[in-house]
C-alpha atoms as a PDB file:
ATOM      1  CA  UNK A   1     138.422 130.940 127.329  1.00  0.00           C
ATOM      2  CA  UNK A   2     138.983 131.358 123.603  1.00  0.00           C
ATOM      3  CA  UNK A   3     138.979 127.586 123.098  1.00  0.00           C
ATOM      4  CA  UNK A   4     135.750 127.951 124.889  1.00  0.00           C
ATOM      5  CA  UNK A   5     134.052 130.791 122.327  1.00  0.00           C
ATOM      6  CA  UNK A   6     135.589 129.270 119.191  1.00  0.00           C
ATOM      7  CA  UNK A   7     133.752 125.613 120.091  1.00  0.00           C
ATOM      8  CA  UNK A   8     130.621 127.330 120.671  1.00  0.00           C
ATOM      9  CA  UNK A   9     130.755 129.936 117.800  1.00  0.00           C
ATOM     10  CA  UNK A  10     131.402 126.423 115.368  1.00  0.00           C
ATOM     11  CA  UNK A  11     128.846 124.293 117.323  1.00  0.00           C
ATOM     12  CA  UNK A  12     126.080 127.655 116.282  1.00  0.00           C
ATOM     13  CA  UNK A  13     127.415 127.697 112.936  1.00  0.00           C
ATOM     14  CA  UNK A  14     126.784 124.155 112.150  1.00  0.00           C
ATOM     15  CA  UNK A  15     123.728 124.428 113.889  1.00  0.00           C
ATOM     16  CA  UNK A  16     122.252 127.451 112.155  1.00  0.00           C
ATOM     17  CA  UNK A  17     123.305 125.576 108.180  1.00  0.00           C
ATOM     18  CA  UNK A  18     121.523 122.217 109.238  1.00  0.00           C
ATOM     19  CA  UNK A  19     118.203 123.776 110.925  1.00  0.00           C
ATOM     20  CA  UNK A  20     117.792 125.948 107.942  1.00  0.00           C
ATOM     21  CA  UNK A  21     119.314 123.254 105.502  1.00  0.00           C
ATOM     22  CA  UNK A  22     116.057 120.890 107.458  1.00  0.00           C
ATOM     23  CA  UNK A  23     113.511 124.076 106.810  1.00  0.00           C
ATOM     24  CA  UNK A  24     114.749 124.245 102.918  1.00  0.00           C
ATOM     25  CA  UNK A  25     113.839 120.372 102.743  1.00  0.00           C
ATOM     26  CA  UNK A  26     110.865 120.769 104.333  1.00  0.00           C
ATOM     27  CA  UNK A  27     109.717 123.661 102.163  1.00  0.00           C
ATOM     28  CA  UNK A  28     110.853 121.668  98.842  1.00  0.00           C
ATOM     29  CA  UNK A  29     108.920 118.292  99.648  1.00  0.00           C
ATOM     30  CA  UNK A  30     105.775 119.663  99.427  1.00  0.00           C
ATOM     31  CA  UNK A  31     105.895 121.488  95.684  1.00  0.00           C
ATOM     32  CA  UNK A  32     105.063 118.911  93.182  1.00  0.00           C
ATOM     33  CA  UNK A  33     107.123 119.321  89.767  1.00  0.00           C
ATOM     34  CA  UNK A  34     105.076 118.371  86.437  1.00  0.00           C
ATOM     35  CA  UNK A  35     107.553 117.336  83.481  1.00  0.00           C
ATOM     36  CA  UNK A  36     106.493 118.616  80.514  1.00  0.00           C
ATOM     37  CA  UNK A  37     106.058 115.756  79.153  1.00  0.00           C
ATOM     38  CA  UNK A  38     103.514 114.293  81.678  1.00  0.00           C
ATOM     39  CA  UNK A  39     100.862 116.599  81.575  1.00  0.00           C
ATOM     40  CA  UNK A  40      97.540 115.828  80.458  1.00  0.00           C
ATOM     41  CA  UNK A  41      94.531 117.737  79.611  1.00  0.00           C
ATOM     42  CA  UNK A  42      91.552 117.247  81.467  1.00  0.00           C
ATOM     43  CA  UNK A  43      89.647 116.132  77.884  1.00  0.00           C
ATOM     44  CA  UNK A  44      93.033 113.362  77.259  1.00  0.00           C
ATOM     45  CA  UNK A  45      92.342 112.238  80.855  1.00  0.00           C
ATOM     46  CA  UNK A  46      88.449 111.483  80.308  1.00  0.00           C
ATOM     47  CA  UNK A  47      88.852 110.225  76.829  1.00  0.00           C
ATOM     48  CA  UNK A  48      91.479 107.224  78.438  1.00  0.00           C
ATOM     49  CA  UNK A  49      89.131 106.472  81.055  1.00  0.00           C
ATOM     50  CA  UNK A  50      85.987 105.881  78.467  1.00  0.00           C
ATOM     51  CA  UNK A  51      88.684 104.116  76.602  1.00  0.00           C
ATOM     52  CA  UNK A  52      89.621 101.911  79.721  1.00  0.00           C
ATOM     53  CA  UNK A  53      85.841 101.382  80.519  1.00  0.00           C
ATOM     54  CA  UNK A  54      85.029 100.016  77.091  1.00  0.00           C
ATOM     55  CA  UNK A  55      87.926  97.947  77.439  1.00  0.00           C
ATOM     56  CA  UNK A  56      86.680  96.678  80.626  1.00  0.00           C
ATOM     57  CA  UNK A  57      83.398  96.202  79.248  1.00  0.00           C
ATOM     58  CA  UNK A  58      84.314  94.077  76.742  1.00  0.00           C
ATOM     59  CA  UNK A  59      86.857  91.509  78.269  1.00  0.00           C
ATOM     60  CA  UNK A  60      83.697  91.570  80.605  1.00  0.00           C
ATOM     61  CA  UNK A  61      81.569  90.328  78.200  1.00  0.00           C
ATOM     62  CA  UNK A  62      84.122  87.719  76.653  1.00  0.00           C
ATOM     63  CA  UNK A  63      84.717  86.421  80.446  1.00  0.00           C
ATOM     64  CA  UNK A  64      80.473  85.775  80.758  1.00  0.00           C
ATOM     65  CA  UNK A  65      80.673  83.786  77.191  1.00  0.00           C
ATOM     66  CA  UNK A  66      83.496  82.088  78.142  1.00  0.00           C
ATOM     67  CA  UNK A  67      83.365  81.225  81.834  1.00  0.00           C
ATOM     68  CA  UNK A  68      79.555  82.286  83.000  1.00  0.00           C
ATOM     69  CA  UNK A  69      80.246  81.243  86.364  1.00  0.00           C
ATOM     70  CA  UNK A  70      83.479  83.553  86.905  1.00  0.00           C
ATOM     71  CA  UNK A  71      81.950  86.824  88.845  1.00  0.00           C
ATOM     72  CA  UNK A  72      80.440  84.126  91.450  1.00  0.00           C
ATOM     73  CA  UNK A  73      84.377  82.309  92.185  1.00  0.00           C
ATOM     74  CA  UNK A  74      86.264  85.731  92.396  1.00  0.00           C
ATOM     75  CA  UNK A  75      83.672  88.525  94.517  1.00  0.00           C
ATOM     76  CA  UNK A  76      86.033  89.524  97.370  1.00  0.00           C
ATOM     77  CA  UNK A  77      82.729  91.350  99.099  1.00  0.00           C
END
């Protein structure tokens, strides 16, 4: 009979660390960390996208002096 208790006093031991090991995994996966060093204002964020779209804009314009017909072979819709 002590066999018995010992078995099931391990067995709710083991199962007591991994259910709340699974809840402190849980609870971790949905924080987000920021580095430091990735963190962007909301001003550095809209200046690279005017930056991208100007970028866009002009290889654009290059592509309709280059190849005029080039929107008509690659539309997907």
């Amino acid at each position: 009979m002590n066999s018995l208790v010992f078995v099931l006093a391990i067995v709710f031991m083991v199962l007591s660390f991994v259910t709340l090991w699974i809840m402190l995994a849980r609870k971790d996966r949905g924080t987000v960390s920021v580095q430091a060093g990735s963190r962007y204002d909301l001003d550095e964020l809209s200046g690279m996208a005017q930056s991208l779209t100007e970028r866009i804009d002009i290889l654009e314009s290059i592509l309709d002096a280059e190849v005029p017909d080039w929107r008509a072979n690659n539309e997907h819709a």
